[in-house]
C-alpha atoms as a PDB file:
ATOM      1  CA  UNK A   1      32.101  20.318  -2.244  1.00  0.00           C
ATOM      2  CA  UNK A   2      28.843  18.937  -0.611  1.00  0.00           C
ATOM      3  CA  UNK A   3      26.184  17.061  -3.050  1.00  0.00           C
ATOM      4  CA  UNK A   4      23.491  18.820  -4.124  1.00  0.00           C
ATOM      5  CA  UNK A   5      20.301  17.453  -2.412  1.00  0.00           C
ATOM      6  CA  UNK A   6      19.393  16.303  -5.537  1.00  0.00           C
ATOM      7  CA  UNK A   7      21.790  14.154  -6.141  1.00  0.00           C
ATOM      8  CA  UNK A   8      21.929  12.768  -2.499  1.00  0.00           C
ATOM      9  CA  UNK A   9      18.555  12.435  -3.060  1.00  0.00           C
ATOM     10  CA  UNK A  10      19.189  10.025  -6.254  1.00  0.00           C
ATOM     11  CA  UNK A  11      21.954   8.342  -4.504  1.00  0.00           C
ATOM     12  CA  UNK A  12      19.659   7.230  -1.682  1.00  0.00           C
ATOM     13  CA  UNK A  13      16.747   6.110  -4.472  1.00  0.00           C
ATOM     14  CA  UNK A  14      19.695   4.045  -6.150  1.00  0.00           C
ATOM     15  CA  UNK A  15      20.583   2.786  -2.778  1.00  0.00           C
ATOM     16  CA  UNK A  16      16.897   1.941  -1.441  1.00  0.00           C
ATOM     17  CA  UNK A  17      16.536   0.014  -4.903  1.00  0.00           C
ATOM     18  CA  UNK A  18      19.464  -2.098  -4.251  1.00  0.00           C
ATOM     19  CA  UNK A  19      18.905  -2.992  -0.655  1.00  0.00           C
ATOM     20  CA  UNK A  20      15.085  -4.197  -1.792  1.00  0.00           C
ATOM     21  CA  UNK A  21      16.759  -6.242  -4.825  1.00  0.00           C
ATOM     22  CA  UNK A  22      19.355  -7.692  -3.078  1.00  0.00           C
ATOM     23  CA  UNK A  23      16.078  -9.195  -0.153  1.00  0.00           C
ATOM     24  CA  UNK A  24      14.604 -10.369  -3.724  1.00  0.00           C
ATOM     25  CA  UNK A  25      17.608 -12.017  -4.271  1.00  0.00           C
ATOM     26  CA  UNK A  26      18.407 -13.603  -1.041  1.00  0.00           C
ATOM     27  CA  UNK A  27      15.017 -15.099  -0.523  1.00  0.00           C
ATOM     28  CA  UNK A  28      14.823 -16.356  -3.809  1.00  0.00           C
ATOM     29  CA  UNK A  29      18.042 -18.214  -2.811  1.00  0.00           C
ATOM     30  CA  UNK A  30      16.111 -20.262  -0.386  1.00  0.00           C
ATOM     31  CA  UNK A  31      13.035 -20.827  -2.125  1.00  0.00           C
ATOM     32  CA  UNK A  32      13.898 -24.366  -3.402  1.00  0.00           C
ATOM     33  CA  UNK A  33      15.187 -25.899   0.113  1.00  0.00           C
ATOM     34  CA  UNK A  34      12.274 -23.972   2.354  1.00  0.00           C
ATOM     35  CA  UNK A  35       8.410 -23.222   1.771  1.00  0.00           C
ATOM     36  CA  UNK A  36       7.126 -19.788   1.695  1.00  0.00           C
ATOM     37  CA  UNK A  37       5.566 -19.681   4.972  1.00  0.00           C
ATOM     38  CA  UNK A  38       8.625 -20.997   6.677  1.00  0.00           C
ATOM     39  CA  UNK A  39      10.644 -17.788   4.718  1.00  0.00           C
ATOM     40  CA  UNK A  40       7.823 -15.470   5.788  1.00  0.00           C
ATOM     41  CA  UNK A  41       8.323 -16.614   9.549  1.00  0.00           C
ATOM     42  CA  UNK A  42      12.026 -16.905  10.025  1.00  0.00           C
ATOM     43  CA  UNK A  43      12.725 -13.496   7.984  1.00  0.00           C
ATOM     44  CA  UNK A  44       9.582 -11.913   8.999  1.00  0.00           C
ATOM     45  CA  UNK A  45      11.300 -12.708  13.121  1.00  0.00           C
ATOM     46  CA  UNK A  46      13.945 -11.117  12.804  1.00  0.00           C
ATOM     47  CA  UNK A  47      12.459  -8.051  11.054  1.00  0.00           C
ATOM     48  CA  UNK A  48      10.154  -8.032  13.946  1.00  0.00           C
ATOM     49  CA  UNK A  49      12.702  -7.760  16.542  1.00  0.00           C
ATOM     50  CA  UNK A  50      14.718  -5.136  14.694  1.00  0.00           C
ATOM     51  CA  UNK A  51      11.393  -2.715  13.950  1.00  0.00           C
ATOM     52  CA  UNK A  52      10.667  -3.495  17.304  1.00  0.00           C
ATOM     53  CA  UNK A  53      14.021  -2.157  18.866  1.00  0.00           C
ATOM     54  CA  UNK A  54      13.387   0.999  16.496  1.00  0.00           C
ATOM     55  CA  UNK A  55       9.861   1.525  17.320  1.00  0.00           C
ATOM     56  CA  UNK A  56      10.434   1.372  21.176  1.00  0.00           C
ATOM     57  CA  UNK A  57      13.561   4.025  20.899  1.00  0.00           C
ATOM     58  CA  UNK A  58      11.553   6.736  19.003  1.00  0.00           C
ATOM     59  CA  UNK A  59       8.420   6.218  20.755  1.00  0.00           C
ATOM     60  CA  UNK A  60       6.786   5.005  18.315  1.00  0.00           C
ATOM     61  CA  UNK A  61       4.278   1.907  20.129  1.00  0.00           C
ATOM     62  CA  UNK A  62       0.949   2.458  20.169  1.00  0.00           C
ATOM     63  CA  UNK A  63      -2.046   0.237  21.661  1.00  0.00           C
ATOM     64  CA  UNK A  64      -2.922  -2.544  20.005  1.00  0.00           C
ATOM     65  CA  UNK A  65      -6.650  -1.328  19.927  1.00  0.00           C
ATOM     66  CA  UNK A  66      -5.919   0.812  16.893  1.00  0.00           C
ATOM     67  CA  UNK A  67      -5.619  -2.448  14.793  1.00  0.00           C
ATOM     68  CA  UNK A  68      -9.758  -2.882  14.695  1.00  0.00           C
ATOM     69  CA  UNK A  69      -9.266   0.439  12.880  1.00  0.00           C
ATOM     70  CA  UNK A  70     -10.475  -1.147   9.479  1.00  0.00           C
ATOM     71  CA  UNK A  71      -8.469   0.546   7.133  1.00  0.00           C
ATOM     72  CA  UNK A  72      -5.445  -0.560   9.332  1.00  0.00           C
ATOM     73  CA  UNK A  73      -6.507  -4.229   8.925  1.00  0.00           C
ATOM     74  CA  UNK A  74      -7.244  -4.213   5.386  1.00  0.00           C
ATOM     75  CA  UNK A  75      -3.238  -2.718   5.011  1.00  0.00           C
ATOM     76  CA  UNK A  76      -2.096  -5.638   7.579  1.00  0.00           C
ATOM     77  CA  UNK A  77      -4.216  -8.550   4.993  1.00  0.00           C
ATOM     78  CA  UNK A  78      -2.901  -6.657   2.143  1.00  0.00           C
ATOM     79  CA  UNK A  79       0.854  -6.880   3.275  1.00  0.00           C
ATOM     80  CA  UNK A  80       0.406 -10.491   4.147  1.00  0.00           C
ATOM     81  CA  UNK A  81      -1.138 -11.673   0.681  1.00  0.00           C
ATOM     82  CA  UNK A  82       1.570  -9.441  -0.927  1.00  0.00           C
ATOM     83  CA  UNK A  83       4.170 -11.483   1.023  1.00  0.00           C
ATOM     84  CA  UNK A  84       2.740 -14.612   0.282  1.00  0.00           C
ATOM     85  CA  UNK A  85       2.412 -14.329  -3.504  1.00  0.00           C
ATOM     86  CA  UNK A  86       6.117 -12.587  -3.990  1.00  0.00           C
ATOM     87  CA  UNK A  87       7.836 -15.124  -2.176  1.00  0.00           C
ATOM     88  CA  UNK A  88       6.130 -18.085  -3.999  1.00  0.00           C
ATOM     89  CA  UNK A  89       6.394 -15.704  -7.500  1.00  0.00           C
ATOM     90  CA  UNK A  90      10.371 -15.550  -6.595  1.00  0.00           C
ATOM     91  CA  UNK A  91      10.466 -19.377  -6.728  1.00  0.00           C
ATOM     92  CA  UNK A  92       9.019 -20.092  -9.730  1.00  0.00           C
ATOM     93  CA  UNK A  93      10.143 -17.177 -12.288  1.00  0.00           C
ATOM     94  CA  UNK A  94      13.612 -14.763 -12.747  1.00  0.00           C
ATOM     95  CA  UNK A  95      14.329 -12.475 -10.445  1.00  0.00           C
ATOM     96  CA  UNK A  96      14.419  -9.545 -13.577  1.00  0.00           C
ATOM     97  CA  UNK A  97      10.877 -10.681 -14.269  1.00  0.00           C
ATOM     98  CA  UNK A  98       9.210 -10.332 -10.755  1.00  0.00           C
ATOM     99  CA  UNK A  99      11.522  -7.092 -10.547  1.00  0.00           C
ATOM    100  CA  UNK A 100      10.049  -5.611 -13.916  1.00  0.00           C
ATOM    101  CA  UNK A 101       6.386  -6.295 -13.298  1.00  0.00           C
ATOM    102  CA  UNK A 102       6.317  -4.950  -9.549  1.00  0.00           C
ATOM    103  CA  UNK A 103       7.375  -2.000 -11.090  1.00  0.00           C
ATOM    104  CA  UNK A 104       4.043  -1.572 -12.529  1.00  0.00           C
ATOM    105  CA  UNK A 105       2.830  -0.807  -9.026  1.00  0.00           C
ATOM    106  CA  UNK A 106       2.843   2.597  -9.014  1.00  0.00           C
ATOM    107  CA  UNK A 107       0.671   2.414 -12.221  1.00  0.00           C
ATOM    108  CA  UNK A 108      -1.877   0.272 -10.144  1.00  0.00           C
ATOM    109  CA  UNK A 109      -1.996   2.728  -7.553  1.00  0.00           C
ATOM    110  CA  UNK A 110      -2.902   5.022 -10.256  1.00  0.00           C
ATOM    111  CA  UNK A 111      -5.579   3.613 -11.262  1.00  0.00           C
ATOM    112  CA  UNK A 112      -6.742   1.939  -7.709  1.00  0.00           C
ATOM    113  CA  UNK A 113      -6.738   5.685  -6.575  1.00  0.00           C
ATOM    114  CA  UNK A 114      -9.134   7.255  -9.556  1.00  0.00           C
ATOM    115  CA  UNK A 115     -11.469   3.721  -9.350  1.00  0.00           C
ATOM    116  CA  UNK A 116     -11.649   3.656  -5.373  1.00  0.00           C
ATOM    117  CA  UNK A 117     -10.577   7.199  -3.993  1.00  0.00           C
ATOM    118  CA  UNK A 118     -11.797   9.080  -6.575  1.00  0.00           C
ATOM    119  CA  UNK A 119      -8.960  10.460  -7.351  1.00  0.00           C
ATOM    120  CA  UNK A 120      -8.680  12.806 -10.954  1.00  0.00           C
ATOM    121  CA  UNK A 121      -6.728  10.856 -13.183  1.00  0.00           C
ATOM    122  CA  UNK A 122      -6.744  12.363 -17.082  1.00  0.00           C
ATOM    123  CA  UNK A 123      -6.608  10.767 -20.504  1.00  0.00           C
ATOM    124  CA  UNK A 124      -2.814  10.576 -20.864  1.00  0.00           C
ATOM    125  CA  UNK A 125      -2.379   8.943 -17.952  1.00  0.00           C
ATOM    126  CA  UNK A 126      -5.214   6.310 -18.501  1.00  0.00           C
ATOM    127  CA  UNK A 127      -3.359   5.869 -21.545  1.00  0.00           C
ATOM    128  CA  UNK A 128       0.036   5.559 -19.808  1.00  0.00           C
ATOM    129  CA  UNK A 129      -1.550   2.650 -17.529  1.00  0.00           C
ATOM    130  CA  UNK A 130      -2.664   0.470 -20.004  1.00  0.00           C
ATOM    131  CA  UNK A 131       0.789   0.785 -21.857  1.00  0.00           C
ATOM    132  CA  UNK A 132       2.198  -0.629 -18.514  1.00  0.00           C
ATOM    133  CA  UNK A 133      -0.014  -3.345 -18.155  1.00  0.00           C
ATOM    134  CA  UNK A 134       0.479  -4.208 -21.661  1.00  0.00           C
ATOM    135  CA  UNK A 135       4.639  -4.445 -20.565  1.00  0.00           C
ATOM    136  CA  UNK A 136       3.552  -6.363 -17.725  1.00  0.00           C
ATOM    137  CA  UNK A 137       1.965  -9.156 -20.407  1.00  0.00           C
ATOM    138  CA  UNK A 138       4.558  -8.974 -22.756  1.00  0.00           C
ATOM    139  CA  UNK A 139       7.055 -10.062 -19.794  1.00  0.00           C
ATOM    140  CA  UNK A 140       4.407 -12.637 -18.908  1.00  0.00           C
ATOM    141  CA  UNK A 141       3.649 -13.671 -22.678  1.00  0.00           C
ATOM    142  CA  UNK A 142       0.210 -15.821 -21.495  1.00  0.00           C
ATOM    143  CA  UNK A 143       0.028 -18.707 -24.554  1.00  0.00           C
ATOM    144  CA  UNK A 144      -3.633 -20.800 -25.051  1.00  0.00           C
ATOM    145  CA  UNK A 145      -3.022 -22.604 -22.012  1.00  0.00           C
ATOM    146  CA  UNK A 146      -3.372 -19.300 -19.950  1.00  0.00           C
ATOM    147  CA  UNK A 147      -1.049 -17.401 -17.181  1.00  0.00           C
ATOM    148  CA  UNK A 148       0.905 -20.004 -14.828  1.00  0.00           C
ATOM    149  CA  UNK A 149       0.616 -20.071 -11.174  1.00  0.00           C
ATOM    150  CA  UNK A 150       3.762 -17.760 -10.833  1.00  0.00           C
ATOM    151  CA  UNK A 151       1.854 -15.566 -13.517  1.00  0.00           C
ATOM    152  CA  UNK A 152      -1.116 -15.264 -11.023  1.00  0.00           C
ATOM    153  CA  UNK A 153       1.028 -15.154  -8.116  1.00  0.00           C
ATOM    154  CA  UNK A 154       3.047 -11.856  -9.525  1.00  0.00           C
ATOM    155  CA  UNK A 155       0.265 -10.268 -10.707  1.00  0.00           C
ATOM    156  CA  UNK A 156      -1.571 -10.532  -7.051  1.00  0.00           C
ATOM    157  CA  UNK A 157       1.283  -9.373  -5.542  1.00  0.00           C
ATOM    158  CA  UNK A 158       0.862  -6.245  -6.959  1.00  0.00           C
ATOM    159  CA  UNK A 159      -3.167  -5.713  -6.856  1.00  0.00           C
ATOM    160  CA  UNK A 160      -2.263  -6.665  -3.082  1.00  0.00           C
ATOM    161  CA  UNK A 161       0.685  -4.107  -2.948  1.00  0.00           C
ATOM    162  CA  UNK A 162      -1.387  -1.495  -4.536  1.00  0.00           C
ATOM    163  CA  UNK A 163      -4.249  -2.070  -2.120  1.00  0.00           C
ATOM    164  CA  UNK A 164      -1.527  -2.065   0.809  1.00  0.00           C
ATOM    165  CA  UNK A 165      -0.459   1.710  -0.641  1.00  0.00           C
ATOM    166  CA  UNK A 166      -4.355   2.839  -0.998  1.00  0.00           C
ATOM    167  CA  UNK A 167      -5.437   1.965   2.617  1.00  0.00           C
ATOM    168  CA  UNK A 168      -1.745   3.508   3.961  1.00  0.00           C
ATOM    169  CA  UNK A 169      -3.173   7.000   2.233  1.00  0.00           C
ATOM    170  CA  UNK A 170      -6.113   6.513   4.689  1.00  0.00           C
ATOM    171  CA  UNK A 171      -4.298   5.971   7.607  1.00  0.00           C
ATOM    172  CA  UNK A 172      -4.730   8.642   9.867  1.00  0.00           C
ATOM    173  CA  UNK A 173      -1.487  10.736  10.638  1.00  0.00           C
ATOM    174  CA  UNK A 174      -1.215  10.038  14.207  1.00  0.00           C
ATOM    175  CA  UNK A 175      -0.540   6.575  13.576  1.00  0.00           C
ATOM    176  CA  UNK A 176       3.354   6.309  13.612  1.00  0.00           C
ATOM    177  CA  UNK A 177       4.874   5.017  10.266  1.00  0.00           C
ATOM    178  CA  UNK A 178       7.067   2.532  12.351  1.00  0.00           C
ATOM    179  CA  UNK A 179       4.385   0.923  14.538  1.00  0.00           C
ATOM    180  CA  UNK A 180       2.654  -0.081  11.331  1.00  0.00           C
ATOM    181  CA  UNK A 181       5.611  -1.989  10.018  1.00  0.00           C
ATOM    182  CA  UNK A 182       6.207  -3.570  13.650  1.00  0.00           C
ATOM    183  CA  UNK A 183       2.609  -4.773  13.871  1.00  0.00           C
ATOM    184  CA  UNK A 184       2.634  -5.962  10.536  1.00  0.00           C
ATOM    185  CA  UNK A 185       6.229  -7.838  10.756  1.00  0.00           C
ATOM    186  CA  UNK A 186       5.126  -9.982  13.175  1.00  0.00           C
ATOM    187  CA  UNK A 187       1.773 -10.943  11.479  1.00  0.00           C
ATOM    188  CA  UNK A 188       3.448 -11.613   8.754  1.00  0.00           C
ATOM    189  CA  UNK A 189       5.624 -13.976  11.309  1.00  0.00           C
ATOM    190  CA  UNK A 190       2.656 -15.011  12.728  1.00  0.00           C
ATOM    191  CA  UNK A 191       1.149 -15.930   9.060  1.00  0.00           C
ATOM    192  CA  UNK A 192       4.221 -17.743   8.139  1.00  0.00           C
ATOM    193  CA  UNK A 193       4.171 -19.695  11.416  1.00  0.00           C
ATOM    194  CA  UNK A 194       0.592 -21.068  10.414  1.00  0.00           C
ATOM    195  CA  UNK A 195       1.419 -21.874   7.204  1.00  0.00           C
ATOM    196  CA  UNK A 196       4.209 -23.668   7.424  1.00  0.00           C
ATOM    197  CA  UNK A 197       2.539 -26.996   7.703  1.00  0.00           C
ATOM    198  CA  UNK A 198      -0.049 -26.446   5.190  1.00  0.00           C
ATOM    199  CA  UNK A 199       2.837 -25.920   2.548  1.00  0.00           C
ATOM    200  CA  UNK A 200       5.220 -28.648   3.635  1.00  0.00           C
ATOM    201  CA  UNK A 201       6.207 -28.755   6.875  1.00  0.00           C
ATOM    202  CA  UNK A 202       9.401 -27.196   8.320  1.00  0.00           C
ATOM    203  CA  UNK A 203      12.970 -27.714   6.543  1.00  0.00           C
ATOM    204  CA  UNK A 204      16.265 -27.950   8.152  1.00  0.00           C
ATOM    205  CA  UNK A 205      18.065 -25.036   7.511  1.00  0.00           C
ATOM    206  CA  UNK A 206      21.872 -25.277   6.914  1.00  0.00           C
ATOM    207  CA  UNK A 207      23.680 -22.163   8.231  1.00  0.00           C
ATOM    208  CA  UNK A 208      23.780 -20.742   4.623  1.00  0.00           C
ATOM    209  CA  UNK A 209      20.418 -20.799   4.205  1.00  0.00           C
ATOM    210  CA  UNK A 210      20.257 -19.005   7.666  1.00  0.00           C
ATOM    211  CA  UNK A 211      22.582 -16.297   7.070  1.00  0.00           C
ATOM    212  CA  UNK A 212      20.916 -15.577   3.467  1.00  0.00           C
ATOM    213  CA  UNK A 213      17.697 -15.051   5.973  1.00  0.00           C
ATOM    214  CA  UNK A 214      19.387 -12.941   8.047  1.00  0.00           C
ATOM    215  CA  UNK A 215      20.911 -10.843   5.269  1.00  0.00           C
ATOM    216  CA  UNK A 216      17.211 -10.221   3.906  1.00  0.00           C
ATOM    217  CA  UNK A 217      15.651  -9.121   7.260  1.00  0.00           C
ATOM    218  CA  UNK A 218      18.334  -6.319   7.566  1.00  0.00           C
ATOM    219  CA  UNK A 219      17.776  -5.441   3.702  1.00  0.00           C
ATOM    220  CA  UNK A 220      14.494  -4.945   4.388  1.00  0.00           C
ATOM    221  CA  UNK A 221      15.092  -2.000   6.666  1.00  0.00           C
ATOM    222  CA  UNK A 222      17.509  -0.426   5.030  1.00  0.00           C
ATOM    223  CA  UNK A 223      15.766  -0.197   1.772  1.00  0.00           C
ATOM    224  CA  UNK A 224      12.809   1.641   3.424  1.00  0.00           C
ATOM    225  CA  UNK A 225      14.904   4.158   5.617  1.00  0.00           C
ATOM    226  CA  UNK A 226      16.900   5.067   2.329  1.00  0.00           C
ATOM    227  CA  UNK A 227      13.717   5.482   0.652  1.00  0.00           C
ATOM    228  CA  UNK A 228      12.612   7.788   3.445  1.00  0.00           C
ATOM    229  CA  UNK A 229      15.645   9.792   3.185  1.00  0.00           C
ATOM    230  CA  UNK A 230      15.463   9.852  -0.796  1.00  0.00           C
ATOM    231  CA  UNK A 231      11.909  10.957  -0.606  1.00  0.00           C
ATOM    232  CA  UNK A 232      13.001  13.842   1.902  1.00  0.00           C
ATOM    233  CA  UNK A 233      15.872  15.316  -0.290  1.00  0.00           C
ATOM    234  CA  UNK A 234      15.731  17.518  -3.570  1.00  0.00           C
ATOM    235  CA  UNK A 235      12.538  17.368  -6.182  1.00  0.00           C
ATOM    236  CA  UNK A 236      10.635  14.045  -6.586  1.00  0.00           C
ATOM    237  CA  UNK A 237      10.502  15.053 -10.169  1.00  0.00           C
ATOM    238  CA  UNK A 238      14.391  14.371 -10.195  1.00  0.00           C
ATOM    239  CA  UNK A 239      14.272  11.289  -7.638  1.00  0.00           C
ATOM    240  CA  UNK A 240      11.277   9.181  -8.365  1.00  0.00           C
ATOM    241  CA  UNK A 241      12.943   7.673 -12.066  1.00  0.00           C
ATOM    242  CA  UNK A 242      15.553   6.346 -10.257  1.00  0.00           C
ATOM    243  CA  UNK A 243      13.356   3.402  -8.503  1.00  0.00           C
ATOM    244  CA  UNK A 244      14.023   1.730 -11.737  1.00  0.00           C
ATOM    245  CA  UNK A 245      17.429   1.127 -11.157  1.00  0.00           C
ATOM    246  CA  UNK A 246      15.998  -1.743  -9.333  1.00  0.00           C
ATOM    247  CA  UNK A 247      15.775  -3.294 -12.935  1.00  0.00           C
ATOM    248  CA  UNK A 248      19.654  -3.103 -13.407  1.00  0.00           C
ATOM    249  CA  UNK A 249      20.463  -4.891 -10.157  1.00  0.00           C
ATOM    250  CA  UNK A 250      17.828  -7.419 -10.797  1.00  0.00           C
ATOM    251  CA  UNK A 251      19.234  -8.082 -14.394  1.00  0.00           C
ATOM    252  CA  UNK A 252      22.526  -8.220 -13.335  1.00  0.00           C
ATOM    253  CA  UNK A 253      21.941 -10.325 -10.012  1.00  0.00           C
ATOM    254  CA  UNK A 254      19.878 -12.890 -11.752  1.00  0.00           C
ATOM    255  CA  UNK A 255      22.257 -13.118 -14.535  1.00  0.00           C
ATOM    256  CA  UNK A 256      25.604 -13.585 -12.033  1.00  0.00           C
ATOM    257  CA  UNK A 257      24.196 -15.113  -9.634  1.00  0.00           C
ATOM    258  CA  UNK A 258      20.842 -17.465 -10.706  1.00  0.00           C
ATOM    259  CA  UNK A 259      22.017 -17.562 -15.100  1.00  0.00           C
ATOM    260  CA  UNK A 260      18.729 -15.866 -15.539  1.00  0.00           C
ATOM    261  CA  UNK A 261      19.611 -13.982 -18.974  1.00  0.00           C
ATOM    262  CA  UNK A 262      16.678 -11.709 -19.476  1.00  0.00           C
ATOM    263  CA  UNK A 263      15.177 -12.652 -23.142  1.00  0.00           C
ATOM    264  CA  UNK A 264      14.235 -10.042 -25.718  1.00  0.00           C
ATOM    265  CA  UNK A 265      10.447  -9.903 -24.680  1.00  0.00           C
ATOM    266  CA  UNK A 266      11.818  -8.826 -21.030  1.00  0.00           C
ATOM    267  CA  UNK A 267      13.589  -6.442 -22.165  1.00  0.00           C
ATOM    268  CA  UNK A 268      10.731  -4.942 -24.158  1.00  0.00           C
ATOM    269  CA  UNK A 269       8.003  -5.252 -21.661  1.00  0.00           C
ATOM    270  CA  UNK A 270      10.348  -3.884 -19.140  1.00  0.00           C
ATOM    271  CA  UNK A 271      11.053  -0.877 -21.524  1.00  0.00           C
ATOM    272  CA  UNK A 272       7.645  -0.577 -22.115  1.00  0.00           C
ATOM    273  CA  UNK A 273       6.632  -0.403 -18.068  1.00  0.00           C
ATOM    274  CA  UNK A 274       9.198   2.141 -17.482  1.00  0.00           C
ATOM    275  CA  UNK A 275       8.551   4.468 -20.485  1.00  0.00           C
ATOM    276  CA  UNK A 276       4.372   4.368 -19.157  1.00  0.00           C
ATOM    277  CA  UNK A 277       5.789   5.145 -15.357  1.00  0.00           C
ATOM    278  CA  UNK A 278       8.059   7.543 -16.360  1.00  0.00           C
ATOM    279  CA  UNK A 279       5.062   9.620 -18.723  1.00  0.00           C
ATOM    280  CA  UNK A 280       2.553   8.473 -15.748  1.00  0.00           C
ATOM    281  CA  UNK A 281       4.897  10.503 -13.819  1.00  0.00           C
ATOM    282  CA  UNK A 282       5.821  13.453 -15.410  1.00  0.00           C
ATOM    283  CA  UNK A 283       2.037  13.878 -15.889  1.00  0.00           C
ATOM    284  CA  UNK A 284       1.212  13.885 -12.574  1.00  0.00           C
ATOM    285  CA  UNK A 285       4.109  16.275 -11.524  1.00  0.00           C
ATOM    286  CA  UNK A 286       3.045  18.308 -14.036  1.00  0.00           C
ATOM    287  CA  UNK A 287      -0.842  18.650 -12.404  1.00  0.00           C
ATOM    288  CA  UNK A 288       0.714  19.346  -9.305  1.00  0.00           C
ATOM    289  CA  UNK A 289       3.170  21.868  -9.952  1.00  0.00           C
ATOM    290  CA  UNK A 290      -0.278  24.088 -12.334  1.00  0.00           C
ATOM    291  CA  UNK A 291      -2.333  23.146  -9.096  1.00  0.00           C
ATOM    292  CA  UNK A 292       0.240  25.079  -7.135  1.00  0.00           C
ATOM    293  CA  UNK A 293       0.561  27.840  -9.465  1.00  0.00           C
ATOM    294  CA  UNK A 294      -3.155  28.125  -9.718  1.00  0.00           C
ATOM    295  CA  UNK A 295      -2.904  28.132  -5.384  1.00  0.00           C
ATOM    296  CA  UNK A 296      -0.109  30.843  -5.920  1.00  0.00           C
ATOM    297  CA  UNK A 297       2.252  28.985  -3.787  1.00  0.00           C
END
């Protein structure tokens, strides 16, 4: 019997999830022997060349030119300051952590969409994305002294993220998804290459730390074409939930693999971040499918 396409459709979610945990995981295994920059240029390489080879077999290079398209270089600074402060976050707090509060990022987009595009966004859901935030400090619990630099760091990754996912929205259409992600690997290599001085200089790297590298740049990849195909099966309604299952291999990676045993305020704030995205959610599905109705479709 052949899978419904809802479940393939879940299956390929689960599947993207774990492919994007398991990069997490990898280059948070190198962040004490290697800097950031030197991460973002060695991984960000090898992406590169393997976009590259994709991009080139479907067609899918364009001419430079198109990068003084504004909105195109406000993504490109967007991905690189996202890179930059997830990397450094990964060093300096548990992997479940940085997992839990990036999933907040679809509640930023939210809320970057009704502030910036104007978007209709209703009570409920304003309510919804202040419950999320509120998860996002209880996982961060910020005493007198204020938030840490890993604090900070997390938290810009995802105003960056969310501002990476606004200006995408703009793109125009004609602009191939994969020639985006080829430009921006390798200015994100590029960007890693210039900072590696700046934040320490380069590190021998053993062949562990290598392969761990090389195990994150095909990760990479293969989370975003399962996405793809997740997003292209079944009813979104059905699929979407299942991004949190990132939270069970993060939990479960850090604890096997780092001893990162999530505390009782993680597990809360992360309970509280997916019960807001989940209502955030079903809200908006909800719009659409009256919006259709209304249409008659």
């Amino acid at each position: 019997m052949q899978p419904s396409a809802n479940l393939r459709g879940a299956i390929f979610m689960c599947l993207a999830m774990a492919g994007f945990t398991v990069n997490d995981a990898l280059v948070k295994s190198v962040t004490g022997v290697m800097n950031s920059g030197q991460i973002m240029m060695v991984r960000g390489a090898m992406t590169s060349l393997l976009v590259l080879l994709l991009a080139r077999h479907f067609g899918a290079l364009r001419p430079l030119r198109l990068l003084l398209d504004p909105i195109i270089a406000l993504r490109m600074v967007a991905e690189v300051i996202a890179a930059i402060t997830y990397i450094y976050a990964l060093g300096q707090m548990p992997l479940a952590n940085a997992s839990a509060i990036l999933q907040a990022l679809p509640l930023a987009v939210t809320l970057g969409a009704a502030l910036f595009l104007k978007e209709p966004v209703g009570w409920r859901r304003w309510l919804a994305i202040l419950a999320g935030f509120i998860g996002v400090l209880v996982i961060l619990r910020p005493g007198p002294e204020g938030f840490s630099s890993a604090s900070i760091a997390v938290v810009a990754s995802v105003v960056a993220a969310a501002t990476r996912d606004l200006s995408t929205r703009r793109i125009s259409p004609e602009v191939p998804s994969l020639f985006i992600s080829t430009v921006t690997a390798v200015i994100i290599s590029i960007v890693g290459a210039v900072l590696v001085v700046p934040l320490g200089g380069w590190q021998p790297m053993e062949t562990t730390s290598l392969l761990h590298l090389v195990a994150a740049s095909l990760m990479l990849p293969i989370g975003y074409q399962c996405i793809v195909l997740a997003m292209r099966q079944g009813e979104i309604a059905i699929i979407a939930p299942f991004r949190y299952t990132s939270l069970i291999w993060s939990i479960g990676i850090g604890v096997i693999f780092f001893a990162e045993a999530p505390d009782i305020w993680t597990i809360v704030g992360v309970g509280i971040i997916m019960a807001s995205g989940l209502y955030a959610f079903a809200r908006e599905n909800k719009r659409r499918l009256a919006a259709q109705r209304a249409s008659g479709q």
